[in-house]
C-alpha atoms as a PDB file:
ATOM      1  CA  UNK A   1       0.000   0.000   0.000  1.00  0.00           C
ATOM      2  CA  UNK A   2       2.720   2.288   1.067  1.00  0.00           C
ATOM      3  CA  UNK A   3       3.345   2.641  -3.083  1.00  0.00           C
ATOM      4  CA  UNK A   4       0.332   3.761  -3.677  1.00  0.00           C
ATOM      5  CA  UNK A   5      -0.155   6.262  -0.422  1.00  0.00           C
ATOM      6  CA  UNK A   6       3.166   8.086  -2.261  1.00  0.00           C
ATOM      7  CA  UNK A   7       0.895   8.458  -5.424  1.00  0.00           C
ATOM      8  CA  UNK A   8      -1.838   9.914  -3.357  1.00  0.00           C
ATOM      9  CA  UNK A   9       0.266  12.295  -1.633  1.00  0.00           C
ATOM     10  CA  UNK A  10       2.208  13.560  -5.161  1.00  0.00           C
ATOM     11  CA  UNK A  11      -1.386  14.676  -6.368  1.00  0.00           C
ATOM     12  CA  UNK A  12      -2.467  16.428  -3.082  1.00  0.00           C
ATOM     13  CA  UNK A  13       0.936  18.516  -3.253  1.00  0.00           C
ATOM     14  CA  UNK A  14      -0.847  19.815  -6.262  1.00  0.00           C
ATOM     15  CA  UNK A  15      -3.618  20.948  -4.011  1.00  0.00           C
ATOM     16  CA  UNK A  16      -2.007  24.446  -3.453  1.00  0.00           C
ATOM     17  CA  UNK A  17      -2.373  24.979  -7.412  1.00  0.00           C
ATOM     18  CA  UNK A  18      -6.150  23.902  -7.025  1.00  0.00           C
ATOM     19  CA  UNK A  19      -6.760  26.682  -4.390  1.00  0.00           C
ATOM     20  CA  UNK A  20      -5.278  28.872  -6.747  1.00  0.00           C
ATOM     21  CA  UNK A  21      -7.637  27.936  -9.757  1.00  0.00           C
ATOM     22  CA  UNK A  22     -10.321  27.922  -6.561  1.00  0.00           C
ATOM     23  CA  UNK A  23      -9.857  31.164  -6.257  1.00  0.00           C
ATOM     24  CA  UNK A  24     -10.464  32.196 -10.020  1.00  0.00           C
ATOM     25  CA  UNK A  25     -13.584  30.963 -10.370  1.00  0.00           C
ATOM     26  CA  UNK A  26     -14.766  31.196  -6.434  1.00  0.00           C
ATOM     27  CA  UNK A  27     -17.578  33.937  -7.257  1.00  0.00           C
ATOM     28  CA  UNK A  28     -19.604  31.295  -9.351  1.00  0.00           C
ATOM     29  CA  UNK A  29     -19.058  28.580  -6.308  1.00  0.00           C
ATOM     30  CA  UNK A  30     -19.683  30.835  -2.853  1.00  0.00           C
ATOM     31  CA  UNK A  31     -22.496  32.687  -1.618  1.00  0.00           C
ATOM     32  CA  UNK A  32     -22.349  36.494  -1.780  1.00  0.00           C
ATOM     33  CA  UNK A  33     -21.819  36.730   2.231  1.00  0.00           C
ATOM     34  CA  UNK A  34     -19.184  33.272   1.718  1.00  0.00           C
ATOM     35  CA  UNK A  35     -21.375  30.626   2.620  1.00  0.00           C
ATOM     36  CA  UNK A  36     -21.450  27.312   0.343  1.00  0.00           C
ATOM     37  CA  UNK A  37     -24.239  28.157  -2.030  1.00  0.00           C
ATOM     38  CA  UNK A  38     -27.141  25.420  -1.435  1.00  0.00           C
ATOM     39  CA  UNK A  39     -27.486  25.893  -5.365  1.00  0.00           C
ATOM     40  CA  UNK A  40     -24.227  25.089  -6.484  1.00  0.00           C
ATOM     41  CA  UNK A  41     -24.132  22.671  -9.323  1.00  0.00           C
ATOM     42  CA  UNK A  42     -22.031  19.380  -9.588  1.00  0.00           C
ATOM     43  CA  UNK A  43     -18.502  20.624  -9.365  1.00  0.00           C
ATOM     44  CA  UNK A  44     -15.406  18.251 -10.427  1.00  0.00           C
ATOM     45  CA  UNK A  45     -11.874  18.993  -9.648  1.00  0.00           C
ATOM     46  CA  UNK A  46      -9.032  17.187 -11.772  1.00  0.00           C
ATOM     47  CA  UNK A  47      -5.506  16.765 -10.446  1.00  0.00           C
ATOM     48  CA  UNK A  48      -3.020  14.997 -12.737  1.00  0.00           C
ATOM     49  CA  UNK A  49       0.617  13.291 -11.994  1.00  0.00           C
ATOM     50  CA  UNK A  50       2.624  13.199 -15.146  1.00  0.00           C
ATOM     51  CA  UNK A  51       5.274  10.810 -12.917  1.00  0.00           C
ATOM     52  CA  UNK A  52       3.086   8.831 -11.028  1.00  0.00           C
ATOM     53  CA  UNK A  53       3.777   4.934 -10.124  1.00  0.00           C
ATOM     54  CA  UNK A  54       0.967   2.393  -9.194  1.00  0.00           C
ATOM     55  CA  UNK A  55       0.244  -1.444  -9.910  1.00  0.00           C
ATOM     56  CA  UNK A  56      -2.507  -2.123 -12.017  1.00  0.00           C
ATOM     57  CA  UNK A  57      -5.739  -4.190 -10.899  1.00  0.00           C
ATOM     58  CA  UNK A  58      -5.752  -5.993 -13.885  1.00  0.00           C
ATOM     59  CA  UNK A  59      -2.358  -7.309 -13.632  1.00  0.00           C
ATOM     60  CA  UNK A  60      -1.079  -6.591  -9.785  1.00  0.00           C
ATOM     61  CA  UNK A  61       1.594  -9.563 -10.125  1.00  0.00           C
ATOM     62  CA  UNK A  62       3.452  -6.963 -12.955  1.00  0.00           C
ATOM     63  CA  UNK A  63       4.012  -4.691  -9.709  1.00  0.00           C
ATOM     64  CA  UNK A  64       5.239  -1.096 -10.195  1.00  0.00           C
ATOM     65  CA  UNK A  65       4.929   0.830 -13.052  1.00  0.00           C
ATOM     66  CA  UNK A  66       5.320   4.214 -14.142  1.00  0.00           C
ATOM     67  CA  UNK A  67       2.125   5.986 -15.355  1.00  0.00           C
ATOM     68  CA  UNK A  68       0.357   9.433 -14.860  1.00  0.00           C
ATOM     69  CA  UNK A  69      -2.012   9.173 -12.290  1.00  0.00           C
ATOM     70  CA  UNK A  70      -5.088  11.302 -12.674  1.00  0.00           C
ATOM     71  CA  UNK A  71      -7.663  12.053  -9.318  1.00  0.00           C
ATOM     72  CA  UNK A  72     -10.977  13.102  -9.922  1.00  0.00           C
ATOM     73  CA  UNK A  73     -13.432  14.738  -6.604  1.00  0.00           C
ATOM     74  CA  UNK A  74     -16.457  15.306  -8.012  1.00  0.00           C
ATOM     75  CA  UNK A  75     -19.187  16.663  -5.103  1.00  0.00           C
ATOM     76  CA  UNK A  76     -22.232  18.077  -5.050  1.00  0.00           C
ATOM     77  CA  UNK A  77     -24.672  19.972  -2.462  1.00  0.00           C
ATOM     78  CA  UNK A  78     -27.582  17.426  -1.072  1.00  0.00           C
ATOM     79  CA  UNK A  79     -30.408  17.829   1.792  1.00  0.00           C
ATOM     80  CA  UNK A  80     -31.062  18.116   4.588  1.00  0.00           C
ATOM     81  CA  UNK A  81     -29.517  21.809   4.455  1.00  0.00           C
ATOM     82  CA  UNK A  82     -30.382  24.955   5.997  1.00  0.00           C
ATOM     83  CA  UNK A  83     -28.829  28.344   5.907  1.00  0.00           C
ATOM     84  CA  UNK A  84     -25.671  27.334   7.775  1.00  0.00           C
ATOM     85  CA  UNK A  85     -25.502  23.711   7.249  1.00  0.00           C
ATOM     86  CA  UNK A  86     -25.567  21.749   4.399  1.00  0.00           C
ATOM     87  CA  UNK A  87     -24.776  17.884   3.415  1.00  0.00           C
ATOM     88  CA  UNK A  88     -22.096  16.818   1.023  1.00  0.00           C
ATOM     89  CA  UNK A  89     -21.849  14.131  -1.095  1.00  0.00           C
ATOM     90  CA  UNK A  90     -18.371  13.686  -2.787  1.00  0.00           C
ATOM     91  CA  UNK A  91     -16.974  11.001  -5.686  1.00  0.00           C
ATOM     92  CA  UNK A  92     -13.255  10.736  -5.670  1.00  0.00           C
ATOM     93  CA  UNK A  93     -11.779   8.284  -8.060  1.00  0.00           C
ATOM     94  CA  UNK A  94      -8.036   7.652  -9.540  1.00  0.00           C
ATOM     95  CA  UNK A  95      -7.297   6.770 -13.094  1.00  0.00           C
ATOM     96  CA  UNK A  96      -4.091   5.677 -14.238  1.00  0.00           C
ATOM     97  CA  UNK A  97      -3.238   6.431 -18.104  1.00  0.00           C
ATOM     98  CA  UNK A  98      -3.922   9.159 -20.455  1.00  0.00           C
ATOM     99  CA  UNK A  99      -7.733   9.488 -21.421  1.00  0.00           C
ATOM    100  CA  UNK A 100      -7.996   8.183 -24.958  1.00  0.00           C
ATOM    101  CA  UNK A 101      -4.411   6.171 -24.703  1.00  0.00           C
ATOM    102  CA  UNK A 102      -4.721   3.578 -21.959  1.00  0.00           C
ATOM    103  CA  UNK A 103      -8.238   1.982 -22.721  1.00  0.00           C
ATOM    104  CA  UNK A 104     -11.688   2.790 -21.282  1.00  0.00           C
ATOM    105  CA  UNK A 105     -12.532   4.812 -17.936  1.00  0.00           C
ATOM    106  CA  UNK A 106     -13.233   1.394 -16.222  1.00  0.00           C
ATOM    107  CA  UNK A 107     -10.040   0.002 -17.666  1.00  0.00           C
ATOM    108  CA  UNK A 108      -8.127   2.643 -16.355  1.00  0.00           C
ATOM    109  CA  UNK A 109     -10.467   3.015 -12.854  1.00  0.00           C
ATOM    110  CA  UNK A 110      -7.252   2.262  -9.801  1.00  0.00           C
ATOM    111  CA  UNK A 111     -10.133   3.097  -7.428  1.00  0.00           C
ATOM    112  CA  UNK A 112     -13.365   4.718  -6.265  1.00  0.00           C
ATOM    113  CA  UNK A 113     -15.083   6.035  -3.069  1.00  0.00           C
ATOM    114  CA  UNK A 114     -18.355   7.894  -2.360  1.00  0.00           C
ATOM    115  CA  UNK A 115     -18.090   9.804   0.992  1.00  0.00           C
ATOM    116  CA  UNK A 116     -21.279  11.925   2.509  1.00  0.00           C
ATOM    117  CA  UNK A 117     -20.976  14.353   5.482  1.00  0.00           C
ATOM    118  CA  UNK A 118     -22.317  17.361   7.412  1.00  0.00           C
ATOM    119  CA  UNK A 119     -20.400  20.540   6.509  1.00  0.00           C
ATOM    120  CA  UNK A 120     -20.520  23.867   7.888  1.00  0.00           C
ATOM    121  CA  UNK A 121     -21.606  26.346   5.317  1.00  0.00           C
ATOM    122  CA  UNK A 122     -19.093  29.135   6.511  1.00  0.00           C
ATOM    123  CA  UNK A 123     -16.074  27.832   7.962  1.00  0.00           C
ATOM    124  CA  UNK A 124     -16.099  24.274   5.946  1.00  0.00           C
ATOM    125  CA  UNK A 125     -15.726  21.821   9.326  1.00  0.00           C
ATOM    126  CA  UNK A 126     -17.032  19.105   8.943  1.00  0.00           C
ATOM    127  CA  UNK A 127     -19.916  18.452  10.983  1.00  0.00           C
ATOM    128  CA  UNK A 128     -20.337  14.797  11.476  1.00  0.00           C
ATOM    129  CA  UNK A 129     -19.090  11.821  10.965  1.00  0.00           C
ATOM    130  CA  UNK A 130     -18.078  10.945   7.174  1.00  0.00           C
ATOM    131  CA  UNK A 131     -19.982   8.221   5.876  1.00  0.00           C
ATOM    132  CA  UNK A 132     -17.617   5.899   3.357  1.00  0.00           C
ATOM    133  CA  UNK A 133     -18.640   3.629   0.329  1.00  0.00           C
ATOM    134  CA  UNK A 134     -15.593   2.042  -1.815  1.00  0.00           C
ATOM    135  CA  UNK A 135     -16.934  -1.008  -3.354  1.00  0.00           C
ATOM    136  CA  UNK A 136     -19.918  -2.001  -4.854  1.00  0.00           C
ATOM    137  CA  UNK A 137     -22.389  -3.932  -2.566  1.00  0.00           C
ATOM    138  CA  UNK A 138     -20.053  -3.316   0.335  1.00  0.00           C
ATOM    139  CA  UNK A 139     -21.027  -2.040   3.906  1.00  0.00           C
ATOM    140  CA  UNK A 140     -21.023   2.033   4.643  1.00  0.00           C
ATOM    141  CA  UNK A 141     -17.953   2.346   6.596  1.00  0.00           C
ATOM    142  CA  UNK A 142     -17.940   5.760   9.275  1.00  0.00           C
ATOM    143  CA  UNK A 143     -14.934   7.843  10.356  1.00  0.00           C
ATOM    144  CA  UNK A 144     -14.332  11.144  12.653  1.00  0.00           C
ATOM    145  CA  UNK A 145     -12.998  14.315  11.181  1.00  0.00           C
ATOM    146  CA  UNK A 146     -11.436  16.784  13.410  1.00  0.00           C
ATOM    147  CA  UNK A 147     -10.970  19.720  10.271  1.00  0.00           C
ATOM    148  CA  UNK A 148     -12.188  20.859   7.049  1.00  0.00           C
ATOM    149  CA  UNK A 149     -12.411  19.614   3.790  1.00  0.00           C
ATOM    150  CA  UNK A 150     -13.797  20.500   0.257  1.00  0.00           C
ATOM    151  CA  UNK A 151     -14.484  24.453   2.028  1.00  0.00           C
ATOM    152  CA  UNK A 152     -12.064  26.663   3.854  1.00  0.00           C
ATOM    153  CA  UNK A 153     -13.275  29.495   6.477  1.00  0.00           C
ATOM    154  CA  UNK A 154     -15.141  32.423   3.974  1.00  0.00           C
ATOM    155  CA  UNK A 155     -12.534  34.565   6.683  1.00  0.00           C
ATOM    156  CA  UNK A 156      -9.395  32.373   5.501  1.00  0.00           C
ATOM    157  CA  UNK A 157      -6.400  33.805   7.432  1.00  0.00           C
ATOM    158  CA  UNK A 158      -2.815  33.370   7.370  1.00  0.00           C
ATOM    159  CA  UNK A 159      -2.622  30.186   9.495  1.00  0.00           C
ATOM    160  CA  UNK A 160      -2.660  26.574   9.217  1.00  0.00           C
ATOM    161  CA  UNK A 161      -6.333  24.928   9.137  1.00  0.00           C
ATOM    162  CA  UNK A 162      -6.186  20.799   9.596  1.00  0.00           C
ATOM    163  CA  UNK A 163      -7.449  19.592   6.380  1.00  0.00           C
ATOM    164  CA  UNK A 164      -9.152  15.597   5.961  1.00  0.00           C
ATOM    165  CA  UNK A 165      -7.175  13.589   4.000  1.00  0.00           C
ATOM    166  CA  UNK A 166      -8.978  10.630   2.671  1.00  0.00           C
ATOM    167  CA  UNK A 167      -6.122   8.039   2.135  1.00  0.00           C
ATOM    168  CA  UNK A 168      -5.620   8.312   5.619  1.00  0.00           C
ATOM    169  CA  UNK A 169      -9.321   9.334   6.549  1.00  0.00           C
ATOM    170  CA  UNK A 170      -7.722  11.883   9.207  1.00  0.00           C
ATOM    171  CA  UNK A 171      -6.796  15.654   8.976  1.00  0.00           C
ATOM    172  CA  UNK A 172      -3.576  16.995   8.713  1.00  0.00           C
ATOM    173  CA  UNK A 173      -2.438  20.475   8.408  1.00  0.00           C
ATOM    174  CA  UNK A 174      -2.560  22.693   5.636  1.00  0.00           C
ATOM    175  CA  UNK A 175      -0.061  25.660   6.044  1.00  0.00           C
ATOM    176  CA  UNK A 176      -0.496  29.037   4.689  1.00  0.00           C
ATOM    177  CA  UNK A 177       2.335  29.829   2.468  1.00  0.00           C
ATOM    178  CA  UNK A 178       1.346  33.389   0.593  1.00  0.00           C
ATOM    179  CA  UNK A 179      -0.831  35.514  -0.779  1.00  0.00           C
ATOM    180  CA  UNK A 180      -1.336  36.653  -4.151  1.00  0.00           C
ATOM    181  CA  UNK A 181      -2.691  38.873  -6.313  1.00  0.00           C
ATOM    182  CA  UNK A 182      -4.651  37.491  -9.568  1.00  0.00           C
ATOM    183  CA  UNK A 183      -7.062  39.806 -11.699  1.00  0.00           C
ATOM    184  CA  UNK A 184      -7.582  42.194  -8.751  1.00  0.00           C
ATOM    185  CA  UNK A 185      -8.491  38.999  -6.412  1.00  0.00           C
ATOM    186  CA  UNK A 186      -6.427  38.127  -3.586  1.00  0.00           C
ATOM    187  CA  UNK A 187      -5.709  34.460  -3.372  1.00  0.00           C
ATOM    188  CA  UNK A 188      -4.400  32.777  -0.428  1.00  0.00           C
ATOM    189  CA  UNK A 189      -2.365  29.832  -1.122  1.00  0.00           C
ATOM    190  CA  UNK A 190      -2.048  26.751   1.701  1.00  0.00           C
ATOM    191  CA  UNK A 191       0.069  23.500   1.546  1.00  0.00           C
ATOM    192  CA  UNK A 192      -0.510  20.229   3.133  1.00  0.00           C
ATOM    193  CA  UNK A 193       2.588  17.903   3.299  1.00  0.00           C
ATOM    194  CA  UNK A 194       1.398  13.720   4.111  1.00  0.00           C
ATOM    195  CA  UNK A 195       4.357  12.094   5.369  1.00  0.00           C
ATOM    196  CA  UNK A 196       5.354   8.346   4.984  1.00  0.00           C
ATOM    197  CA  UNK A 197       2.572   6.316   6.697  1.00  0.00           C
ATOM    198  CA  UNK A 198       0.942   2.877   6.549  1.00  0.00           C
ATOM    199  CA  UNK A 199      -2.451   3.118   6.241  1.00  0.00           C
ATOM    200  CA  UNK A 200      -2.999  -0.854   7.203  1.00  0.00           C
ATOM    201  CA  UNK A 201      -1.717   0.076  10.815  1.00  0.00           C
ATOM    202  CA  UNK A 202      -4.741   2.487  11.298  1.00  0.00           C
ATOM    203  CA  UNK A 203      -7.921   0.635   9.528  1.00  0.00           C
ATOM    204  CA  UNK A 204      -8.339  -2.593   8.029  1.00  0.00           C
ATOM    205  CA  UNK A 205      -9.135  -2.084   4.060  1.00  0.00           C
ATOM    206  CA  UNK A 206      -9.017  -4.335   0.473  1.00  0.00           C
ATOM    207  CA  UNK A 207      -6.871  -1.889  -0.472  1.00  0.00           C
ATOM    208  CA  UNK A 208      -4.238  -1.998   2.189  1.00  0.00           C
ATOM    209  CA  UNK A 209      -4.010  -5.704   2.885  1.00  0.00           C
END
């Protein structure tokens, strides 16, 4: 597993140029006082790993090989929601291969979870516990988060906010590097670094084991 947890982590250094992009197009996603829009409309965001390394379901005996890795989190606003809550459901999938080069979406699929979860509106802490689906027919699985994700405080400051990170379904920090300028929008730009870690000493999972 620890192979794969490396590819994970390469894409979510790319997180700080998804704020970034966040930021461009953040007046068609959040509310005119900040709060996550109960209208919002299915929203995808695509990170890609031109040097990323996984073994392929197909063939796992081949082991490593060296691939780009694309992650898509697709999420969209559900009820119950009021006017500072709302519920979340979120798709996050990983692809290996270039679309159109390495055979079809389900050929390329490394792996797939649905997750659903309370979320404050303003601050983006999550509000309850985060209810996990990675395999077809398989039992809801429920973990704690102590932080945000998918949302960061409308009143973002210059500090470090503990962000969830799925692969190891807890938060770590994201650290505020700078601020920027872009179009006459400031944009604050945070980091999360995942060190080294084996997932199979925290949870039991097909995917660790």
């Amino acid at each position: 597993m620890l192979p794969k947890t490396r590819i994970f982590s390469a894409l979510l250094l790319g997180i700080g140029v998804a704020l970034i992009a966040w930021g461009l197009v953040a007046p068609s996603f959040v509310h005119a006082d900040g709060r996550l829009p109960l209208d919002l409309e299915a929203t995808t965001y695509t990170l890609t790993d031109d040097n990323g390394q996984t073994r392929l379901n197909s063939d796992p005996e081949a082991g490593l090989i060296d691939t780009p890795i694309t992650r898509q989190l697709h999420f969209q606003v559900m009820d119950p929601a009021n006017a500072d809550e709302a519920t979340l459901r979120a798709g996050d999938t990983f692809l290996h291969g270039r679309e159109g080069e390495a055979g079809t979406e389900q050929e390329r699929l490394l792996s797939a979870s649905v997750y659903s979860f309370r979320i404050d509106r303003f601050s983006g802490q999550v509000l309850s516990d985060v209810a996990m689906t990675s395999q077809l027919a398989s039992p809801t699985l429920n973990f704690s988060v102590d932080g945000n994700w998918l949302k960061f405080p409308t009143d973002a400051q210059e500090t470090s906010y503990q962000v969830l990170d799925t692969t190891l379904r807890q938060s770590r920090p994201a650290d505020f590097i700078e601020s920027v300028e872009i179009d006459g929008r400031t944009i604050m730009h945070y980091r999360q670094v995942i060190d080294n870690a084996n997932v199979a000493e925290s949870f039991a999972d097909p995917s660790n084991t």
